[in-house]
N, C-alpha and C. Protein backbone atom coordinates (compact mmCIF):
# COMPACT_ATOMS: atom_id res chain seq x y z
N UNK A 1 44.56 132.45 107.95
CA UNK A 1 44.18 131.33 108.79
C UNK A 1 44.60 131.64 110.23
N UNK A 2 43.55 131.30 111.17
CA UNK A 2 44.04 131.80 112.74
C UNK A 2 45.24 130.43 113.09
N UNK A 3 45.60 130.81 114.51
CA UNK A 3 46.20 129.87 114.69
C UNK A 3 45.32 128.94 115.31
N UNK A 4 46.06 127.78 115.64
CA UNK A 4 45.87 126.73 116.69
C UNK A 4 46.44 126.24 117.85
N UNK A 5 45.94 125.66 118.68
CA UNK A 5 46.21 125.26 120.30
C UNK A 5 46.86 123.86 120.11
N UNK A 6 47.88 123.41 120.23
CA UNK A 6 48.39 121.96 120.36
C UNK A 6 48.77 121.59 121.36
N UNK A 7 48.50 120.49 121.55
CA UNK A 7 48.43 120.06 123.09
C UNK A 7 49.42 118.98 123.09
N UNK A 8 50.43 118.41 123.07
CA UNK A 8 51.44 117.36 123.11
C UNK A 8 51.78 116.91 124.99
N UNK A 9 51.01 115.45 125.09
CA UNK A 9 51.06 114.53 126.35
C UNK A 9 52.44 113.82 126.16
N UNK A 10 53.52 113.93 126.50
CA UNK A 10 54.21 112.82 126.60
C UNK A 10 54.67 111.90 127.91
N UNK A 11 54.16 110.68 127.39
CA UNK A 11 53.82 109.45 128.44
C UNK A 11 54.65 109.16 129.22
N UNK A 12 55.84 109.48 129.37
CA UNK A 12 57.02 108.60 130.32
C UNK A 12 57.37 110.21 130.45
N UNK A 13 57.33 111.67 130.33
CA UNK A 13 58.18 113.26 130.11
C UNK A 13 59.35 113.03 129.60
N UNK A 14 59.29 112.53 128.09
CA UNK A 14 60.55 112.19 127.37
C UNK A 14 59.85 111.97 125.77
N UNK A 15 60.41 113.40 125.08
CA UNK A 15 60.01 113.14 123.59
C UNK A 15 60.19 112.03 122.80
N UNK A 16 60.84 110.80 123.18
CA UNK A 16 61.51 110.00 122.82
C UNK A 16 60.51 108.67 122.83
N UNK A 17 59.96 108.92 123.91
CA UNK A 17 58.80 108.13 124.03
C UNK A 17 57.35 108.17 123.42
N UNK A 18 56.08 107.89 123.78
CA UNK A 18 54.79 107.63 123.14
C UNK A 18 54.40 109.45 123.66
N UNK A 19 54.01 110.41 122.40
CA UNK A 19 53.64 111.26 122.48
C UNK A 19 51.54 111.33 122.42
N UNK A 20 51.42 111.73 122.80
CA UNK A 20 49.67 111.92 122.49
C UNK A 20 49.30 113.66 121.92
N UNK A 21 48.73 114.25 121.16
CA UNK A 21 48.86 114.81 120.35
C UNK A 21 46.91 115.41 119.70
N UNK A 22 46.71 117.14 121.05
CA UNK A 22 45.17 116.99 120.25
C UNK A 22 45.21 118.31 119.82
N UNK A 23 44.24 118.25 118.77
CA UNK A 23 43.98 120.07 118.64
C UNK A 23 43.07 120.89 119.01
N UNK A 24 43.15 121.70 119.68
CA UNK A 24 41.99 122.50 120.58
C UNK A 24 40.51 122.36 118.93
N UNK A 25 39.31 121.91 119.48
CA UNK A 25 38.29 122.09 118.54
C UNK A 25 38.33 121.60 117.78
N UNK A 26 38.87 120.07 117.77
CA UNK A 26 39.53 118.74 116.48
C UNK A 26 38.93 117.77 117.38
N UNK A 27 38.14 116.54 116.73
CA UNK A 27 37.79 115.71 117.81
C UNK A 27 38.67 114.54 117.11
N UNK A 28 39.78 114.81 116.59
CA UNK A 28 40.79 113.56 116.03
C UNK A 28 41.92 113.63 117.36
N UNK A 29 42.59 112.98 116.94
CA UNK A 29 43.78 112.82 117.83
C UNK A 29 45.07 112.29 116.90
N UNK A 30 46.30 112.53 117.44
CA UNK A 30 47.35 112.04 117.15
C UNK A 30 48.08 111.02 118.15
N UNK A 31 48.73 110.25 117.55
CA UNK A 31 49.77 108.89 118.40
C UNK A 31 50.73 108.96 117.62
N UNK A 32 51.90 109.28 118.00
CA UNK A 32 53.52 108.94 117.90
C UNK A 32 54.31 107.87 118.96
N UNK A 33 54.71 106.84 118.12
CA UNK A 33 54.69 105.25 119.35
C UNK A 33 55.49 104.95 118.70
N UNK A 34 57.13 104.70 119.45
CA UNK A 34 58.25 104.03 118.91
C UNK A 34 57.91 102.56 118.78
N UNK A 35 58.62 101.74 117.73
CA UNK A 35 58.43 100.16 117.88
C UNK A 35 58.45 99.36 119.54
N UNK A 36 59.22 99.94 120.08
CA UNK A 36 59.89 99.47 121.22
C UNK A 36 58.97 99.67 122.25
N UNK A 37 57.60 100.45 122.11
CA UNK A 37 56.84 100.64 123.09
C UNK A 37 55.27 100.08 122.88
N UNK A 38 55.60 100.03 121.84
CA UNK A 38 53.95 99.72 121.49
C UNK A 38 53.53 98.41 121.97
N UNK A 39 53.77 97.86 123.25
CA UNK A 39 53.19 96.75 124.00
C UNK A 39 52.60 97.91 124.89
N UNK A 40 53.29 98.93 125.48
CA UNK A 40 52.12 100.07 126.21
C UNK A 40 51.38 100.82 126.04
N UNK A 41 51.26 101.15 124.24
CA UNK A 41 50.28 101.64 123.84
C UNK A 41 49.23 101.24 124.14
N UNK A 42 48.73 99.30 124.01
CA UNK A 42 47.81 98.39 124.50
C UNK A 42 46.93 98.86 125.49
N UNK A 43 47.75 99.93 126.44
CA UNK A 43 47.12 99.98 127.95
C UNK A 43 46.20 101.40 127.74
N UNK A 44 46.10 101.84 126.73
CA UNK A 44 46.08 103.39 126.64
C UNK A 44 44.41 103.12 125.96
N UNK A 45 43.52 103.88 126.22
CA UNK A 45 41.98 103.99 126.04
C UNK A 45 42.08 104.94 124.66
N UNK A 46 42.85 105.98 124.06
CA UNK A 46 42.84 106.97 123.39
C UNK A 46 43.69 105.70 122.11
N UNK A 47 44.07 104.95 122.37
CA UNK A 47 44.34 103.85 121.06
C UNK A 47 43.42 102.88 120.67
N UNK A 48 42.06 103.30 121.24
CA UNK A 48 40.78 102.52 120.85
C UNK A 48 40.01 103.84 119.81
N UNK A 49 40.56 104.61 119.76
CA UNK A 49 39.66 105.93 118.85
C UNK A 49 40.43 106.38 117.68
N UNK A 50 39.52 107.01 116.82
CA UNK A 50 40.04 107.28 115.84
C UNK A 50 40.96 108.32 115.61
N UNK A 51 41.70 108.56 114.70
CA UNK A 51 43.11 109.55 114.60
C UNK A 51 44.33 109.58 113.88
N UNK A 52 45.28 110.06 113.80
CA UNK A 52 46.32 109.71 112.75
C UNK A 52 47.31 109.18 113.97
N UNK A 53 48.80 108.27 113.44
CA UNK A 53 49.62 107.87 114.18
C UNK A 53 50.91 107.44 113.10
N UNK A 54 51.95 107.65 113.97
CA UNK A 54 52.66 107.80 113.35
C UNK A 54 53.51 106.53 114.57
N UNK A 55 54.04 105.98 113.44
CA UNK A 55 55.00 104.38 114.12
C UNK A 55 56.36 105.06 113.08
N UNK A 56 56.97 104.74 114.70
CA UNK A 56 58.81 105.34 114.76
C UNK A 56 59.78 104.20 114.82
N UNK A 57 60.46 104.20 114.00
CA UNK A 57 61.84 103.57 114.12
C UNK A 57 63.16 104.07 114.19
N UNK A 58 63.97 104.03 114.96
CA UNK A 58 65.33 104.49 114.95
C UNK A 58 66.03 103.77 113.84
N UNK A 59 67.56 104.24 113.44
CA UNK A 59 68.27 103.80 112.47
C UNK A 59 68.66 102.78 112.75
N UNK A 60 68.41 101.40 111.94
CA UNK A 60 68.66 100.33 111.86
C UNK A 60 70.07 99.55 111.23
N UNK A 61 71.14 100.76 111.03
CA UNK A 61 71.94 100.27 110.42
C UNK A 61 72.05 101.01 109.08
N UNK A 62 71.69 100.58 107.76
CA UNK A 62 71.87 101.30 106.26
C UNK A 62 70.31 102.00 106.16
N UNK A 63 69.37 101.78 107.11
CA UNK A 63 68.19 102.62 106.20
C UNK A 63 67.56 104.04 107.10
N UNK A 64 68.52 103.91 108.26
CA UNK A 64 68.44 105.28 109.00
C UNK A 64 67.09 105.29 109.67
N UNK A 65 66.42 106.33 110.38
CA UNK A 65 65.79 106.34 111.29
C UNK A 65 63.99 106.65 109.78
N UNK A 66 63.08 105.63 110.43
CA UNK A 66 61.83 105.43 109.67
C UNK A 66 60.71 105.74 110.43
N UNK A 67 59.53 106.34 109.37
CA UNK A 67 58.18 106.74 109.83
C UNK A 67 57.21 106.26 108.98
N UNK A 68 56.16 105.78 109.77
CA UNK A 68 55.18 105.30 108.75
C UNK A 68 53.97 106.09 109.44
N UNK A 69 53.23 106.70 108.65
CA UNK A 69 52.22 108.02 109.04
C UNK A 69 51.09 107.08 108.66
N UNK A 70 49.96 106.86 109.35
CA UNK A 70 48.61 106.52 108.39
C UNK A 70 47.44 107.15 109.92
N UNK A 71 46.61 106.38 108.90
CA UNK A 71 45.12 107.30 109.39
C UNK A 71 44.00 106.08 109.80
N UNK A 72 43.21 105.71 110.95
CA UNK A 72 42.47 104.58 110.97
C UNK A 72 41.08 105.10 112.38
N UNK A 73 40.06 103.93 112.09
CA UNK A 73 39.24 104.78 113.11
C UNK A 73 39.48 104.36 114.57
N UNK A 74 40.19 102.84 114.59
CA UNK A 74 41.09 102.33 116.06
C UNK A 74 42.34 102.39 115.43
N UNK A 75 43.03 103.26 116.13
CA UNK A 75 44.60 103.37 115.55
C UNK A 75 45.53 102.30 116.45
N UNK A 76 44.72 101.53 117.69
CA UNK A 76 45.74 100.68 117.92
C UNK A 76 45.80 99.31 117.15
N UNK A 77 44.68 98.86 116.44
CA UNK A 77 44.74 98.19 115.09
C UNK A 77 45.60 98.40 114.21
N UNK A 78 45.80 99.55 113.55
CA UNK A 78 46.51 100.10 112.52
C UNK A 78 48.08 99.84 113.48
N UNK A 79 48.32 100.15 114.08
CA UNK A 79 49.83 99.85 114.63
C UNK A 79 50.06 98.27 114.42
N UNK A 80 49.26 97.20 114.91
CA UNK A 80 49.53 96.02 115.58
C UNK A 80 49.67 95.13 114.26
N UNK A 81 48.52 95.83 112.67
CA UNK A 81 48.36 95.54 111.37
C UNK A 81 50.22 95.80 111.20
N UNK A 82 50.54 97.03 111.32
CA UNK A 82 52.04 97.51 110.77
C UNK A 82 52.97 96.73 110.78
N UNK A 83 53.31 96.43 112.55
CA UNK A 83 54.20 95.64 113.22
C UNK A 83 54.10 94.32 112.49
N UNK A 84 52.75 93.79 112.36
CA UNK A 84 52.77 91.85 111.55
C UNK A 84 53.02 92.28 110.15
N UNK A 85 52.92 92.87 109.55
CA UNK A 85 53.14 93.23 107.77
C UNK A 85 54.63 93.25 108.14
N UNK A 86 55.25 94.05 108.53
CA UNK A 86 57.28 94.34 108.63
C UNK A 86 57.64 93.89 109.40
């Protein structure tokens, strides 16, 4: 298998923050969006398209730091669905 080109945007230049995430010759995309930010995801045009995303939590105490991975064709739906379910 050849390799691939990954392209990682991060929004504020701090891994810590909302990463954006494409692959050279992939017309998907990736979103990595801590709880704590995802009121600025809102502002972002690339959270109206389809792609995988991954919603981050730091350690809360006893259940340590959490990821919830899913897949949707508006992934800023799929976040905003997450946040009202937990």
């Amino acid at each position: 298998m050849l390799g691939k080109k990954l392209t990682v945007y991060l929004a504020n230049g701090l891994p810590s923050g909302i990463r954006h995430v494409e692959i050279a010759n992939w017309s998907g995309q990736g979103i990595a969006c801590p709880r704590s930010r995802l009121k600025d995801l809102g502002n972002w045009p690339e959270a109206a398209r389809p792609g995988v995303y991954f919603l981050l939590e730091k350690d809360s105490g006893d259940t340590g730091d959490r990821v919830y991975i899913g897949h949707n064709c508006i992934i800023l739906y799929s976040f905003v669905t997450e946040i009202l379910v937990t």
